[in-house]
Protein backbone atom coordinates (compact mmCIF):
# COMPACT_ATOMS: atom_id res chain seq x y z
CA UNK A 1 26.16 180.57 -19.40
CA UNK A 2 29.75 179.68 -18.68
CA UNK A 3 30.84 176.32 -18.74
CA UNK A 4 32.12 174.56 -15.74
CA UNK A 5 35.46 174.49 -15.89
CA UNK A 6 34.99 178.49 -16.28
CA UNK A 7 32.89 178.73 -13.59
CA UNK A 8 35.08 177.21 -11.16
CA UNK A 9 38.09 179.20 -12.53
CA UNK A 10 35.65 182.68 -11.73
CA UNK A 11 34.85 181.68 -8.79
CA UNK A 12 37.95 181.08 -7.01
CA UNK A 13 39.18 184.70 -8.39
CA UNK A 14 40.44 187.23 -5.80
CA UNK A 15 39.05 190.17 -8.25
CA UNK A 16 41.39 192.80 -5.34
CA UNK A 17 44.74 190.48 -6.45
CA UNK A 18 43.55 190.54 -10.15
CA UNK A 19 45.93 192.57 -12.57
CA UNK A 20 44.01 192.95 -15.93
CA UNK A 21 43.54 195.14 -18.35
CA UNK A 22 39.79 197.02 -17.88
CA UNK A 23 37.45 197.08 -20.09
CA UNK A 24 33.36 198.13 -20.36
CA UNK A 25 30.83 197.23 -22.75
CA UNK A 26 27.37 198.77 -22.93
CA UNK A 27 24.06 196.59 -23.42
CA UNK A 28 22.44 199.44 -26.04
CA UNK A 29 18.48 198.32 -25.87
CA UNK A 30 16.24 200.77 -28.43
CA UNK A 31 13.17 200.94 -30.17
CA UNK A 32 12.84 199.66 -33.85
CA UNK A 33 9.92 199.14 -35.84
CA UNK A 34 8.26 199.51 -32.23
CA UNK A 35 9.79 196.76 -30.49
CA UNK A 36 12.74 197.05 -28.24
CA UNK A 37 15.94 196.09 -29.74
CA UNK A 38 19.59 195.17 -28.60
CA UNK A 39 22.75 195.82 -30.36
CA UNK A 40 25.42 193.54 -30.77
CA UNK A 41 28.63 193.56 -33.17
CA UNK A 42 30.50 191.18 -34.64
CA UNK A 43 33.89 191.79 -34.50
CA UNK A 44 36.63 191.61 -37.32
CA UNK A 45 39.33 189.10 -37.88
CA UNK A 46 42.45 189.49 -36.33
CA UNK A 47 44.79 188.22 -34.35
CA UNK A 48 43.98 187.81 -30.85
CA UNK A 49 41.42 185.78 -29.02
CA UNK A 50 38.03 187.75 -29.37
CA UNK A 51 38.50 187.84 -33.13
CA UNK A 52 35.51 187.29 -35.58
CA UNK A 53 33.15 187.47 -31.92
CA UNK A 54 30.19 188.51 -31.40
CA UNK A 55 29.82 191.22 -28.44
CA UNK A 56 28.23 194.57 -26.86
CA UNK A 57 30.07 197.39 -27.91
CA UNK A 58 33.13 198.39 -25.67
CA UNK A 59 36.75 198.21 -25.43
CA UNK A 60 39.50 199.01 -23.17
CA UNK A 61 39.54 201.80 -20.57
CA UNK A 62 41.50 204.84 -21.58
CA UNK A 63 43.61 207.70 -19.40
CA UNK A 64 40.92 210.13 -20.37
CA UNK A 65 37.93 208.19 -19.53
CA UNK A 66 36.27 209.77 -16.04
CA UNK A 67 34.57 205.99 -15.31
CA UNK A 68 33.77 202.63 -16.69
CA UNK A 69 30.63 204.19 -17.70
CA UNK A 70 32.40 206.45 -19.52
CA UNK A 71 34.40 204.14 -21.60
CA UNK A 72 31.44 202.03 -22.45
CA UNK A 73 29.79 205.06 -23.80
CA UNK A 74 32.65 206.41 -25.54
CA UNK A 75 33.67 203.06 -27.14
CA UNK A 76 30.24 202.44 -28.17
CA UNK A 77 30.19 205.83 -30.42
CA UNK A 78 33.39 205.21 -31.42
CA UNK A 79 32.42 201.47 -32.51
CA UNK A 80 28.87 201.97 -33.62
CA UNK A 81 28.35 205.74 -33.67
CA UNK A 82 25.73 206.32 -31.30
CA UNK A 83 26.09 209.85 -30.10
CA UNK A 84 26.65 209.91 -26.39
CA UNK A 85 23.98 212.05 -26.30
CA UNK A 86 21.76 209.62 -27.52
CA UNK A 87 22.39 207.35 -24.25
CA UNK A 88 21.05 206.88 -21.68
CA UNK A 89 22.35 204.85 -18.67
CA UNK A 90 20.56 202.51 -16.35
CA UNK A 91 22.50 200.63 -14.25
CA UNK A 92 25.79 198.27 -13.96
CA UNK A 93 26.23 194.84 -14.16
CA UNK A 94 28.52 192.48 -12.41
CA UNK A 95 31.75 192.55 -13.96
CA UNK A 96 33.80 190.16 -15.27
CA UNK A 97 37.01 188.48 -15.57
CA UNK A 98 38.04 186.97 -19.24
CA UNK A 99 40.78 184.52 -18.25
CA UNK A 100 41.93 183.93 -22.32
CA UNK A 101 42.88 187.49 -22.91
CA UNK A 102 43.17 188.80 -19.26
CA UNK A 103 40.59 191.51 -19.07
CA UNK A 104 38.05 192.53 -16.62
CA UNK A 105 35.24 193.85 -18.17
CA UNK A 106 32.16 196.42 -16.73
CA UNK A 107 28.94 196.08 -18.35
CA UNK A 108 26.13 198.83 -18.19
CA UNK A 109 22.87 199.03 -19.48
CA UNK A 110 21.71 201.75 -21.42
CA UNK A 111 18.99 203.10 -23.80
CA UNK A 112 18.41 205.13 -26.16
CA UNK A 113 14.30 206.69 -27.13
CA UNK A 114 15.07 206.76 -30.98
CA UNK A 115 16.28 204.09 -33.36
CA UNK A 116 20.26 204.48 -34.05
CA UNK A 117 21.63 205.25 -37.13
CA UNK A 118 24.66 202.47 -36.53
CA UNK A 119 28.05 203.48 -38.45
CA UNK A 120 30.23 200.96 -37.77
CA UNK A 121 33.75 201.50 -37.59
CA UNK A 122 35.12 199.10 -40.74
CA UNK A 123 38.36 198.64 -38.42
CA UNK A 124 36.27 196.68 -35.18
CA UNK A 125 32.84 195.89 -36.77
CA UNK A 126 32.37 193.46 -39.38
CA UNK A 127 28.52 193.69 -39.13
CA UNK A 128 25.90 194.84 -36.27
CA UNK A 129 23.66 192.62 -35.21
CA UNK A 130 20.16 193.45 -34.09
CA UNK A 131 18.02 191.58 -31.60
CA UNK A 132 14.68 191.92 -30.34
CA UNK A 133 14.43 191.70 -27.00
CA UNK A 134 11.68 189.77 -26.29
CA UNK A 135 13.60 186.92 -28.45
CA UNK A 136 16.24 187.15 -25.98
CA UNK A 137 13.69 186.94 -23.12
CA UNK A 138 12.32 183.33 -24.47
CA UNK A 139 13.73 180.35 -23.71
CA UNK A 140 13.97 179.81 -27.47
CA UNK A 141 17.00 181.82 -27.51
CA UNK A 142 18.71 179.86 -25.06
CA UNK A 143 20.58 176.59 -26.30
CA UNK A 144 24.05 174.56 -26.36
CA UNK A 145 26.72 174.33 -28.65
CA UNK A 146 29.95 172.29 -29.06
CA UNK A 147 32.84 175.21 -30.08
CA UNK A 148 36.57 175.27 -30.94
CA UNK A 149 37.89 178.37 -29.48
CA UNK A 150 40.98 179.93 -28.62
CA UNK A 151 41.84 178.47 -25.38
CA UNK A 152 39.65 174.90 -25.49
CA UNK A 153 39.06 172.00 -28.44
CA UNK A 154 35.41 170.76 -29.05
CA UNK A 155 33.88 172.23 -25.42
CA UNK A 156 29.86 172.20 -24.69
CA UNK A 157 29.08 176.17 -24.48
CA UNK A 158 25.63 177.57 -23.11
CA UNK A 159 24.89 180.01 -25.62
CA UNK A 160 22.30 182.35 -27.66
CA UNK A 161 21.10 181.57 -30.89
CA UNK A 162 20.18 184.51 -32.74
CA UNK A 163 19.51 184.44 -36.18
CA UNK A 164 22.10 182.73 -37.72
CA UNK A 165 24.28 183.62 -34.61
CA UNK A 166 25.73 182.24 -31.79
CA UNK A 167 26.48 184.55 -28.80
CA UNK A 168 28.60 182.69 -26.13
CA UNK A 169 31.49 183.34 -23.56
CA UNK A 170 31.51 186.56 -21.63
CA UNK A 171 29.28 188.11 -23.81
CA UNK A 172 26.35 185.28 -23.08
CA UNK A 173 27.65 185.65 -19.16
CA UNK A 174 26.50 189.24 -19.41
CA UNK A 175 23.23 188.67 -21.32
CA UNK A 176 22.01 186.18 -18.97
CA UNK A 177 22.83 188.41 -16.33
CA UNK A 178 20.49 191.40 -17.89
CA UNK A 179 17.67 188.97 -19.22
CA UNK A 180 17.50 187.25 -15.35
CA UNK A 181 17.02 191.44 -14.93
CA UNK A 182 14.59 192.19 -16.96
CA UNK A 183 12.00 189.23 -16.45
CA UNK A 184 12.17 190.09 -13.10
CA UNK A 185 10.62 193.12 -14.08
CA UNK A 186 8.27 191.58 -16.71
């Protein structure tokens, strides 16, 4: 899902030389209206490079945080308000470096066995976006898209269009990564 002048950049990254700021996002998938779900937020305006983007729930690492997993937990109640009780983790993902705002981010998968109530924090989350997963599985999901964004003019990015969204950048990285995942298992 990245496009090629990203990929080259990742790839030549010595991730042991790297000095980012860490980060973890969670890939929430849950049952509604008995289908399997996925969460995603869309985040509010502000200044910086992510703004008005859609992503999984997660944010920086903090002192207090005992793990990655930890943060992406914590952030997502803190983002969303799913209870940390409510989660349940799976597995990691591959992380990944975000060149435009220097961050290198740990995904995890997660579920939950009962249908959120989402409360969005009105500070981070404009609106959360709901998926069904077997959407995300087709190839109908999958497409192209020519984008202005913070660090390019008018580039061709692999994305997913869901709804009337487009998920792209690190956050269509990751969901390729766990939909290559799960139709394995399929």
């Amino acid at each position: 899902m990245a496009p090629q002048s990203r990929r080259e950049e990742l790839e030549a990254i010595n991730f042991d030389q790297l000095d980012a700021k860490k980060a973890a996002v969670l890939c929430l998938i849950y049952p509604k209206n008995q289908e399997s779900h996925i969460v995603f937020i869309l985040r509010n305006a502000y200044p910086g490079v992510h703004s008005s983007q859609i992503s999984f729930p997660g944010g920086r690492r903090e002192k207090q945080d005992d793990s990655f997993l930890a943060t992406a937990i914590r952030e997502t109640e803190e983002e969303i308000g799913v209870s940390e009780k409510l989660i349940n983790p799976v597995t990691d993902l591959s992380k990944l470096f975000i060149p435009p705002s220097n961050f290198l981010v740990y995904p995890f998968l997660g579920f939950t066995d009962i249908e959120p109530d989402f409360q969005p924090d009105p500070g981070e989350v404009q609106q959360i976006i709901e998926v069904k997963l077997d959407f995300l599985l087709s190839n109908e999901a999958i497409s192209s898209q020519k984008l202005s964004t913070s660090y390019a003019r008018n580039i061709e990015v692999n994305c997913f269009r869901c709804q009337e969204h487009i998920i792209w950048g690190a956050t269509a990285m990751i969901l390729s990564e766990l939909r290559m995942l799960l139709l394995k298992l399929k």
